[in-house]
Protein backbone atom coordinates (compact mmCIF):
# COMPACT_ATOMS: atom_id res chain seq x y z
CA UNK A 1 -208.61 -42.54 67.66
CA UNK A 2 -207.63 -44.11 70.33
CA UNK A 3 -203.96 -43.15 71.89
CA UNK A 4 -202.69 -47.17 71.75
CA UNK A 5 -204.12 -47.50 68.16
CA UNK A 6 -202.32 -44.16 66.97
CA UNK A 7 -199.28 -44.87 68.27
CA UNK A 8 -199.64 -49.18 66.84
CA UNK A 9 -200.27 -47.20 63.44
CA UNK A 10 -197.94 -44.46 63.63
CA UNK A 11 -195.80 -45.38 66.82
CA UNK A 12 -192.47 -46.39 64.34
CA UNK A 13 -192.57 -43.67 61.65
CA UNK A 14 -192.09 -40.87 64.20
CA UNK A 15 -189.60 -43.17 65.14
CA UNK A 16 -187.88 -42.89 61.97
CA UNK A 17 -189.16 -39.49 61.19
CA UNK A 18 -187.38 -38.28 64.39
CA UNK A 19 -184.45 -40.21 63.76
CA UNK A 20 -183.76 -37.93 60.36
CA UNK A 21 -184.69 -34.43 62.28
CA UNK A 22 -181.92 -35.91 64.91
CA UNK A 23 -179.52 -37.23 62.06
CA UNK A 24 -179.75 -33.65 59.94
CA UNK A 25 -179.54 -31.54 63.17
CA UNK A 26 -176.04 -33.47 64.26
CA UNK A 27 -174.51 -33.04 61.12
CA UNK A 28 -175.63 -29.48 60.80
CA UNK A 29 -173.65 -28.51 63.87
CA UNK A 30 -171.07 -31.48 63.89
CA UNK A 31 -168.80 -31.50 60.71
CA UNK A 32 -167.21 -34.53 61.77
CA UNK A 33 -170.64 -36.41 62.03
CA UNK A 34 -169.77 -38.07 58.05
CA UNK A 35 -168.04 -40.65 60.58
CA UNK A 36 -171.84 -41.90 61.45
CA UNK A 37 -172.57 -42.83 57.35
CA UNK A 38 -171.98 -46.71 58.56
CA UNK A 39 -174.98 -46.86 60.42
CA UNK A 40 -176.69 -46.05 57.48
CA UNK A 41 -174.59 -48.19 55.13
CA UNK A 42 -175.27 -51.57 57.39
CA UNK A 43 -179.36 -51.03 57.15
CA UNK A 44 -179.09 -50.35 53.48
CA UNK A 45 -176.80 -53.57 52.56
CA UNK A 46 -178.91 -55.69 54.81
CA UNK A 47 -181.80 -54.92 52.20
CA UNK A 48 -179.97 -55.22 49.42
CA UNK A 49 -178.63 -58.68 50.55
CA UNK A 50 -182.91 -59.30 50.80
CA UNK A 51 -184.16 -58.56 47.54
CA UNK A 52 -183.19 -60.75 45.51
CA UNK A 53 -184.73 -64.08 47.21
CA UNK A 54 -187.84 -61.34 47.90
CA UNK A 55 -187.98 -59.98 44.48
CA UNK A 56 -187.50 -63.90 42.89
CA UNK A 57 -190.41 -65.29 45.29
CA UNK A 58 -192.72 -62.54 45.38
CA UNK A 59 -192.96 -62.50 41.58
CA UNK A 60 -191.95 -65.95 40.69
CA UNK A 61 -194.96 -66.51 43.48
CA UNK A 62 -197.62 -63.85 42.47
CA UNK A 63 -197.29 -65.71 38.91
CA UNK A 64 -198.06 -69.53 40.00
CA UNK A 65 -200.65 -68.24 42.28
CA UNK A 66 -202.55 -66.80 39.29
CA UNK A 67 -203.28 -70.14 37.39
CA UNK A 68 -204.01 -67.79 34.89
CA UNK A 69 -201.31 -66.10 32.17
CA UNK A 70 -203.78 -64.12 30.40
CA UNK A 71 -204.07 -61.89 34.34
CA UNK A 72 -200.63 -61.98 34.71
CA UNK A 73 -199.89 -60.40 30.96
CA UNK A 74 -202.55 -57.94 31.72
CA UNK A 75 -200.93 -56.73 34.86
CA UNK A 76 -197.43 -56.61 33.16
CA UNK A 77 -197.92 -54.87 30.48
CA UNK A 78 -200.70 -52.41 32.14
CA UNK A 79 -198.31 -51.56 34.63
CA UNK A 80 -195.46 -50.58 32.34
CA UNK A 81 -197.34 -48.47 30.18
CA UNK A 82 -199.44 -46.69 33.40
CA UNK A 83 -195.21 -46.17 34.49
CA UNK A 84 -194.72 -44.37 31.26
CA UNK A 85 -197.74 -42.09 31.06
CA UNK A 86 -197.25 -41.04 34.86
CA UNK A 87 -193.30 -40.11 34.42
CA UNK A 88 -194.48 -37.92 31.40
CA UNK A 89 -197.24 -36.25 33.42
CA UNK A 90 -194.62 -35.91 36.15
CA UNK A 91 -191.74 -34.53 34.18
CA UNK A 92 -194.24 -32.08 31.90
CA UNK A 93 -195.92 -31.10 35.27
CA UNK A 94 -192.40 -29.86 36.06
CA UNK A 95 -191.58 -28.09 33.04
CA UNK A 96 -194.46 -25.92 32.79
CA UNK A 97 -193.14 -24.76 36.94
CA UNK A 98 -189.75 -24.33 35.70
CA UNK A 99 -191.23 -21.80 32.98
CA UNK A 100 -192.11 -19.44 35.71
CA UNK A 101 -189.51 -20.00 37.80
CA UNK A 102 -186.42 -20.62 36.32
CA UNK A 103 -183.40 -22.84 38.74
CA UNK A 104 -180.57 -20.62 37.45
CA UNK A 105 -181.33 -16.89 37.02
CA UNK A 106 -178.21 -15.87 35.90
CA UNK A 107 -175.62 -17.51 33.93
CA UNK A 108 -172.41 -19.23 35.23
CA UNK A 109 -169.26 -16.73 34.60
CA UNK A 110 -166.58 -19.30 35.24
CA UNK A 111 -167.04 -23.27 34.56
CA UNK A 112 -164.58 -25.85 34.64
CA UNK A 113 -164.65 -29.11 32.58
CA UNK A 114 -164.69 -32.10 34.39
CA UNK A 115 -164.44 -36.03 33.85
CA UNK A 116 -167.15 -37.94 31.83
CA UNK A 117 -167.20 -41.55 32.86
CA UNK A 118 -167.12 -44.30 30.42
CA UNK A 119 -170.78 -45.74 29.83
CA UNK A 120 -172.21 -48.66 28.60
CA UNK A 121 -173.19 -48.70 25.04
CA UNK A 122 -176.97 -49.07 23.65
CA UNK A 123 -176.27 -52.65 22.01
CA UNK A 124 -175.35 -54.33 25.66
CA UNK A 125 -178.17 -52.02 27.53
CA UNK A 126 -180.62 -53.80 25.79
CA UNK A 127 -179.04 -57.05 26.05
CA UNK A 128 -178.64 -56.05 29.79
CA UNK A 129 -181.82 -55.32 30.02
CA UNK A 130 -183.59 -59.02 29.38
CA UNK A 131 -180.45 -61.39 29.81
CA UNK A 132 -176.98 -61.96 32.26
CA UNK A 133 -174.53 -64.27 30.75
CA UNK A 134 -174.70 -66.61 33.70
CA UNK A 135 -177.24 -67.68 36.35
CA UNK A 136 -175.11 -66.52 39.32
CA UNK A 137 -175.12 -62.73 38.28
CA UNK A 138 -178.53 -63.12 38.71
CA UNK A 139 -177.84 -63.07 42.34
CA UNK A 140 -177.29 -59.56 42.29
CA UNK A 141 -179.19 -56.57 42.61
CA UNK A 142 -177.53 -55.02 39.79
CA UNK A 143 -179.26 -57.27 37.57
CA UNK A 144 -182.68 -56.59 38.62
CA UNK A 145 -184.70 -56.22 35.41
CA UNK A 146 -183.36 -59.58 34.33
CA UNK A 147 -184.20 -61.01 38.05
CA UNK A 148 -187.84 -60.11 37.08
CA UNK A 149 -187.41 -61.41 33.67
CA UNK A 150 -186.60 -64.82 34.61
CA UNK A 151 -188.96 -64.54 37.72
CA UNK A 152 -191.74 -64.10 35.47
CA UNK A 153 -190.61 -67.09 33.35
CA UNK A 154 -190.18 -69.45 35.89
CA UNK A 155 -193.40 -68.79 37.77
CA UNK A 156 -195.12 -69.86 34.72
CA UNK A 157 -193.42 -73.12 34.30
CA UNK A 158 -194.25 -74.34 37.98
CA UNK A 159 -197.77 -72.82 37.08
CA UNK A 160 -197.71 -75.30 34.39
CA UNK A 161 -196.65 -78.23 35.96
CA UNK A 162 -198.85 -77.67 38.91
CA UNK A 163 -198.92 -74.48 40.81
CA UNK A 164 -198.67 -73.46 44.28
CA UNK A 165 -199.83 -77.60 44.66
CA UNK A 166 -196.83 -78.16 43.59
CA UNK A 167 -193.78 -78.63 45.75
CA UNK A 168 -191.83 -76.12 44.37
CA UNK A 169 -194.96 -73.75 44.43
CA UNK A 170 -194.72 -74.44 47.88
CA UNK A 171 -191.05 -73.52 48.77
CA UNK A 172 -191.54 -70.16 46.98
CA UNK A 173 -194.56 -69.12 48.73
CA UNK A 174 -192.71 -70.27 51.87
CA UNK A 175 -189.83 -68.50 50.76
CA UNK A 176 -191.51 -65.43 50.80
CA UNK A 177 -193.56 -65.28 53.70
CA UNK A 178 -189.77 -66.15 55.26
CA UNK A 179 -187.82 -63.08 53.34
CA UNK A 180 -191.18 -60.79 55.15
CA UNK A 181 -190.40 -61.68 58.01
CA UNK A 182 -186.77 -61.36 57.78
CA UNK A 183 -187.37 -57.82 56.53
CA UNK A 184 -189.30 -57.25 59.52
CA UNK A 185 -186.50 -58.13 61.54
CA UNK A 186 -184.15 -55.64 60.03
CA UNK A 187 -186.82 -52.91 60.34
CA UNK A 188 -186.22 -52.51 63.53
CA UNK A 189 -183.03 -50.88 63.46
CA UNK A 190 -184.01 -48.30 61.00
CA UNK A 191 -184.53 -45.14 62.99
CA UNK A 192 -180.82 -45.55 63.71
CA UNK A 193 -180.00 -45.98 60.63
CA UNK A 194 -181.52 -42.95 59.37
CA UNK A 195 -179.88 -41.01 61.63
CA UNK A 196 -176.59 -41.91 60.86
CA UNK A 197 -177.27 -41.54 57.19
CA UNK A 198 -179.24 -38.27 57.59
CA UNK A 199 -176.20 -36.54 59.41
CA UNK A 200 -173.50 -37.94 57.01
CA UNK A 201 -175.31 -36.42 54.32
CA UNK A 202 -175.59 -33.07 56.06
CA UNK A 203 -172.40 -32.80 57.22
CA UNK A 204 -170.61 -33.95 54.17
CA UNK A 205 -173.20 -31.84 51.60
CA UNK A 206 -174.69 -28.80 54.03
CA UNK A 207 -172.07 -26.53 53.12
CA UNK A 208 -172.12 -26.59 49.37
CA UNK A 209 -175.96 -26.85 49.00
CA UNK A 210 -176.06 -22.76 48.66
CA UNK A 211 -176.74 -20.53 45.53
CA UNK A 212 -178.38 -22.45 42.51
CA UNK A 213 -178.00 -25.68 43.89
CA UNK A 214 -179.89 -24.29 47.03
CA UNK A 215 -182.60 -22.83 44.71
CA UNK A 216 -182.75 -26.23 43.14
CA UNK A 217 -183.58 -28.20 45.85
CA UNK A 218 -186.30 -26.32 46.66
CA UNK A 219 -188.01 -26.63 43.30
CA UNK A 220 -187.54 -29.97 43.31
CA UNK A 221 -188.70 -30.92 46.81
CA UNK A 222 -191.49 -29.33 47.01
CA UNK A 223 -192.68 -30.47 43.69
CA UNK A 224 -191.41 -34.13 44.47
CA UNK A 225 -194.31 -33.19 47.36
CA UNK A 226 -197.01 -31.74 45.93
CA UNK A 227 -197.08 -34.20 43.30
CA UNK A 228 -197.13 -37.28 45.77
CA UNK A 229 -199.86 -35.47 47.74
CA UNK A 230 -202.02 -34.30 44.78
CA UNK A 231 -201.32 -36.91 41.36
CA UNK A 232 -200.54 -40.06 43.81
CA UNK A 233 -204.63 -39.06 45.38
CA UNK A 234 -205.49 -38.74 41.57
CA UNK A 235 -203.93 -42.18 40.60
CA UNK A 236 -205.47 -43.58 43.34
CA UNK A 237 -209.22 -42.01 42.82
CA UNK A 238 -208.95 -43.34 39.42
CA UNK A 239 -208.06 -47.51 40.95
CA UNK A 240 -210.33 -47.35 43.95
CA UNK A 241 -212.50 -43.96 43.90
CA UNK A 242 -212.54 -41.99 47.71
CA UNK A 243 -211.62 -45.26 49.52
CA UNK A 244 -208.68 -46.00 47.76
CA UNK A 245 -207.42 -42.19 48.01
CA UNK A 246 -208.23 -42.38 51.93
CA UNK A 247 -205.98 -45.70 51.76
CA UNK A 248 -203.55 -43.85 50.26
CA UNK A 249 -202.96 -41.18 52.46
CA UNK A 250 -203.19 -43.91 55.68
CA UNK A 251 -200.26 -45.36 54.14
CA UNK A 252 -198.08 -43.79 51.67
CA UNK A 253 -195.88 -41.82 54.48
CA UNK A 254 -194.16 -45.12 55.68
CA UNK A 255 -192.93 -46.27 52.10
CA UNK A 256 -192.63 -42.36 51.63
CA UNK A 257 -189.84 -42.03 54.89
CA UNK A 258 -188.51 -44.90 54.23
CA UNK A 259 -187.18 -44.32 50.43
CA UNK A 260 -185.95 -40.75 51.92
CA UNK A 261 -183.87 -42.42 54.03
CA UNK A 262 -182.16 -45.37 52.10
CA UNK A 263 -181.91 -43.18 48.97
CA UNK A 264 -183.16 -46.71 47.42
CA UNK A 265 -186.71 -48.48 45.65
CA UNK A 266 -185.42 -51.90 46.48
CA UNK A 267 -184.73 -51.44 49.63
CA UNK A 268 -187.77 -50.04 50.20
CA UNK A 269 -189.59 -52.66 48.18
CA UNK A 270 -190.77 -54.25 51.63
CA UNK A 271 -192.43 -50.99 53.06
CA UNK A 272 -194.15 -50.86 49.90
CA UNK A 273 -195.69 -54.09 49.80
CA UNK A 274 -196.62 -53.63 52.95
CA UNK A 275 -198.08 -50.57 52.26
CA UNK A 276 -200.22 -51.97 49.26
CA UNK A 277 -201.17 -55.14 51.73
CA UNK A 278 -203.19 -52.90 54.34
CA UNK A 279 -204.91 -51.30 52.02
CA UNK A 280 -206.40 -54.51 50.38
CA UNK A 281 -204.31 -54.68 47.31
CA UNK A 282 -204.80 -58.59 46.19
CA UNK A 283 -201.09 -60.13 46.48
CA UNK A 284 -200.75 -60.99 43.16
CA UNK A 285 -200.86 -57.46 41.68
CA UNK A 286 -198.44 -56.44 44.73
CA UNK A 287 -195.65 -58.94 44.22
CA UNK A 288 -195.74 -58.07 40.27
CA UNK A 289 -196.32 -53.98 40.41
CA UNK A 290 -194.09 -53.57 42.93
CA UNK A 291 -191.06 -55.16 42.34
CA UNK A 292 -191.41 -53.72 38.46
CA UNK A 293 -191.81 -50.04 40.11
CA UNK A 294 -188.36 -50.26 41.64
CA UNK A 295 -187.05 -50.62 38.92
CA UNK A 296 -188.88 -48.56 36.29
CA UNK A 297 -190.94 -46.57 38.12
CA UNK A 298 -189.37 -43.31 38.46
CA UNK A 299 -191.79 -40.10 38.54
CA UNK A 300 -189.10 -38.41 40.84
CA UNK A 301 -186.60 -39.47 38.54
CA UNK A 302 -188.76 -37.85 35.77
CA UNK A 303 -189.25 -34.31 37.43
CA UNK A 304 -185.80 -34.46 38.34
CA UNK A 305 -184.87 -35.10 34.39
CA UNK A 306 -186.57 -31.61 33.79
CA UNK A 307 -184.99 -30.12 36.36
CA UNK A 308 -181.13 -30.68 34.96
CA UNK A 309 -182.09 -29.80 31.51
CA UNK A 310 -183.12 -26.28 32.62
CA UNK A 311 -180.53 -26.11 35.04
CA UNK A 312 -177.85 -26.35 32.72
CA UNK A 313 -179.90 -23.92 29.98
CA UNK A 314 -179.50 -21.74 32.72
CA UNK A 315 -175.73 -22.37 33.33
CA UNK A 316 -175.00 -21.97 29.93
CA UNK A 317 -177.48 -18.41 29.39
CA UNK A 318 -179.71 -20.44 26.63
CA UNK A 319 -182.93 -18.94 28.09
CA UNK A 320 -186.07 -21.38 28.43
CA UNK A 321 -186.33 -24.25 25.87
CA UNK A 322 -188.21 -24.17 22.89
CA UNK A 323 -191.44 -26.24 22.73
CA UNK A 324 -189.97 -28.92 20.41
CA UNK A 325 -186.68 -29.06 22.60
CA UNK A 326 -189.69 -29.92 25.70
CA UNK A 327 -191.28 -32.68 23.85
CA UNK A 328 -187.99 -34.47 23.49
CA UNK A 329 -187.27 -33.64 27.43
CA UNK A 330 -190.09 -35.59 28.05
CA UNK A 331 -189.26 -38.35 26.02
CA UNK A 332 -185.28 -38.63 27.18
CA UNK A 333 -186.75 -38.34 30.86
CA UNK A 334 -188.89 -41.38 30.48
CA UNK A 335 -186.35 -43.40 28.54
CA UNK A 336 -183.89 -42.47 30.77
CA UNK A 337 -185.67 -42.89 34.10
CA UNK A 338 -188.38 -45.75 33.30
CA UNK A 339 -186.66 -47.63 30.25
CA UNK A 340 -183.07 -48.07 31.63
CA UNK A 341 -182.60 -47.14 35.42
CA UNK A 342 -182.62 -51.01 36.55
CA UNK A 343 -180.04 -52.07 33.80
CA UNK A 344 -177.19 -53.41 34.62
CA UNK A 345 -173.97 -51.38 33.26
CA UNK A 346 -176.08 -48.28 33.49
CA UNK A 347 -174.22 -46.35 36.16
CA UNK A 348 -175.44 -42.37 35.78
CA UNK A 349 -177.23 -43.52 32.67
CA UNK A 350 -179.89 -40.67 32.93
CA UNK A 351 -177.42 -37.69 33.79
CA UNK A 352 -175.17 -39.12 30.31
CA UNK A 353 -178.28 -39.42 27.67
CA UNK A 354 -179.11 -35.66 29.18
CA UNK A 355 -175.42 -34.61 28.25
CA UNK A 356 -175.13 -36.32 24.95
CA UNK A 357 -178.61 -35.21 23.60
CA UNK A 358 -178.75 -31.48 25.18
CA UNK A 359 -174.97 -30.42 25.46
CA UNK A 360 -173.07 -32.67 23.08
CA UNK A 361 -170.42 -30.06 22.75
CA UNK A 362 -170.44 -29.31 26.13
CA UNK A 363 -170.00 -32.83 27.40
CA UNK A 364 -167.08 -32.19 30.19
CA UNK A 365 -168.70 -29.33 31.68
CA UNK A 366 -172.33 -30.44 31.67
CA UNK A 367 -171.89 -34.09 33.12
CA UNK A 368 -170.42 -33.86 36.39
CA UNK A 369 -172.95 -30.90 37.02
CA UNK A 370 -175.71 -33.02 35.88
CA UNK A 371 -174.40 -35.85 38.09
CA UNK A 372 -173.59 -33.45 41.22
CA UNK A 373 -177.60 -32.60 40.79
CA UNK A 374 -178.44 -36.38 40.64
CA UNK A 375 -177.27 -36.92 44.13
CA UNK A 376 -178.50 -33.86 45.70
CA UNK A 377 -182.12 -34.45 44.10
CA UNK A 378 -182.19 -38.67 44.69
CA UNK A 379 -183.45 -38.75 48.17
CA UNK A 380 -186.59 -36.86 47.05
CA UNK A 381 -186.64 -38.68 43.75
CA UNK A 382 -186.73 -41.99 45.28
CA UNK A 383 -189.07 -41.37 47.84
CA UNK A 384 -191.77 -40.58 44.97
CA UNK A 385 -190.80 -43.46 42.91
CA UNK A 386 -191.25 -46.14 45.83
CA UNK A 387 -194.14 -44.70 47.41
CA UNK A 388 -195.41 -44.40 43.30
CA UNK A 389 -195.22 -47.89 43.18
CA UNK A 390 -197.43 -48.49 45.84
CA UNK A 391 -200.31 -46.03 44.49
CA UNK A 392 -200.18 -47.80 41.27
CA UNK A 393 -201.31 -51.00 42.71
CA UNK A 394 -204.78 -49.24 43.13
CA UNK A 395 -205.00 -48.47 39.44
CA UNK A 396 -203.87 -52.16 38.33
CA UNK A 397 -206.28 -53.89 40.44
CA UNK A 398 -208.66 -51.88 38.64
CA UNK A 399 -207.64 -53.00 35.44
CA UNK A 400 -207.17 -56.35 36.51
CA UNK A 401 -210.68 -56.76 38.97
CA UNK A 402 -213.27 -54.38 37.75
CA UNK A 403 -214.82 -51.10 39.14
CA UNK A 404 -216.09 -51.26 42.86
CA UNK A 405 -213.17 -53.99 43.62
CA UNK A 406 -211.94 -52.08 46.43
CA UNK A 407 -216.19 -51.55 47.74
CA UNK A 408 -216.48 -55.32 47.97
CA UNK A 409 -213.13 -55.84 49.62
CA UNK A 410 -213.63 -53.68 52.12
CA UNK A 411 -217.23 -54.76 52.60
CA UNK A 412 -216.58 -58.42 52.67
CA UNK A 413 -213.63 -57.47 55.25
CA UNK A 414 -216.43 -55.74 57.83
CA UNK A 415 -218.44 -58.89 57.19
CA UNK A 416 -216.01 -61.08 58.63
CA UNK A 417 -214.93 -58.95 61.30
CA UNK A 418 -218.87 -59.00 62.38
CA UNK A 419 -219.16 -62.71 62.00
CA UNK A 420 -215.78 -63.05 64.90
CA UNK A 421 -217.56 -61.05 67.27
């Protein structure tokens, strides 16, 4: 490979892969570097003030392309229930590790009770989870999963009444191809934004992450690893066979960094399509899979759902759980993760259903410890769910396109790069 073509390809992510080695370095030996966090905070609200219009034109978009509902119900529901069976492979995958290596050897002597915030009941979850009570909460990325909802919806009215011909069709697609490039735009100032997040979060965390919470993270990071390297090539072997796994490893790092260092899917939701556009993903099945997996993909979320189950058995000196007490760890990691992380009125919706279903009677102790483990394992976490979200696409199109899609893409693409010669 030429040197101009690897650094085109790879030129920005050392870019921001340097700017988080500078970022963790300054606040290792700079307390006072938590002052930098706004650089960080700036990048990440400039995506967030992005995704909606992206989220509501890619999908609304991806839909009135299709003049076809039966393709776009296939993709929808194929994608939700490939979500589900992947969290459970992730969070059993970490379960039988944690057997042989258990987070917390010995058992906390001294534990202090703590707050447990008020959450959302189960009736207005599921409300939440389809519905807002008014069309401008919809303009807010708290309300994803009904964003998508009504997305979906209204891309198959202006399918009906005549498609991307139709001038409407026409303002979406434009819209998107706009929000791209306005997300290209704010790209650019990433690497400093990763520094100035990476160094808050060392500064303000370095100190404390010692002991089990130490031992912790390194469980969980590693696996968070391993898994994207090994189940992501699987995932992908099974949409696209060797091409789609080569694919995969050309360009899962970038959506991979990039969810490391906004601690966020949707923000990263831009990467990812990206990601899933160079590696001949048809745009359709990008602009539906994609947005969905920010919001309900979650294999990190999943392995880190086994991880504060057996964390806290180890706090409290219970030993390893019992095989039936697995099964429903499984089950509470994919409700909790896949089922309800986009929701709004969530908030730590996943560390609460742990603490009310494992340690009912040890509510006041277990939830803040449950929650202090949430934000020490989300960077990993969410750089496995967004990058996730991108592997996927190779096992919709799949579904959606036959075996040997990705073959005849990729032929038909050296076909017309012959013919332009």
């Amino acid at each position: 490979m030429k040197k101009t073509s690897f650094l085109k390809n790879y030129g920005f992510l050392l870019l921001l892969l340097l700017g988080i080695v500078l970022g963790c370095i300054t606040g290792a030996i700079w307390p006072g570097a938590t002052v930098l966090e706004p650089l960080g905070t700036v990048f990440i609200n400039m995506m967030f003030c992005v995704v909606v219009p992206l989220v509501f034109s890619s999908i609304s978009g991806a839909i009135l392309n299709m003049r076809d509902a039966k393709r776009a119900g296939k993709i929808i529901v194929s994608t939700i229930l490939i979500f589900l069976l992947t969290g459970a492979i992730a969070c059993s995958l970490e379960l039988v590790l944690l057997r042989f290596f258990p987070p917390v050897p010995v058992p906390w002597a001294n534990l202090t009770a703590g707050t447990v915030d008020e959450q959302t009941d189960i009736a207005t979850l599921i409300v939440n989870f389809f519905t807002v009570n008014d069309f401008n909460a919809l303009l807010s990325r708290k309300a994803m999963l009904p964003l998508i909802v009504f997305s979906i919806i209204f891309g198959i009215c202006v399918s009906k009444v005549g498609g991307p011909d139709h001038p409407i069709g026409k303002w979406i697609n434009g819209l998107t191809d706009v929000m791209l490039q306005f997300v290209q735009i704010i790209t650019y100032y990433a690497p400093i934004a990763f520094f100035g997040f990476f160094a808050s979060l060392v500064a303000t965390y370095g100190p404390q992450l010692v002991g089990d919470y130490g031992r912790a993270m390194l469980l969980v990071y590693p696996s968070d690893l391993i898994y994207s390297l090994t189940f992501f090539a699987l995932y992908a072997w099974i949409g696209g066979g060797r091409d789609a796994v080569r694919l995969m490893y050309k360009n899962l790092l970038r959506p991979f960094v990039t969810a490391l260092g906004t601690c966020s899917s949707t923000a990263t939701m831009p990467t990812t399509m990206a990601a899933a556009r160079n590696s001949y993903i048809s745009s359709d099945i990008a602009e539906l899979v994609v947005p969905l997996g920010a919001t309900m993909h979650m294999d990190g979320a999943c392995i880190s759902a086994a991880l504060k189950v057996v964390f806290m058995y180890g706090v409290f000196g219970w030993g390893f759980p019992k095989f039936g007490t697995l099964i429903l760890i499984v089950v509470v990691a994919c409700l909790s993760s896949v089922a309800f992380s986009g929701v709004p009125g969530g908030g730590y919706i996943g560390e609460y259903l742990i603490a009310v279903i494992f340690f009912p009677s040890q509510m006041a102790i277990a939830y803040p410890i449950l929650v202090t483990l949430g934000n020490i394992f989300d960077p990993a976490s969410t750089a496995v769910n967004a990058s996730g979200d991108f592997v996927i696409c190779f096992w919709i199109e799949r579904i959606a396109d036959g075996k040997g899609w990705l073959q005849k893409k990729i032929a038909a693409a050296a076909e017309k790069k012959e013919a332009s010669v």
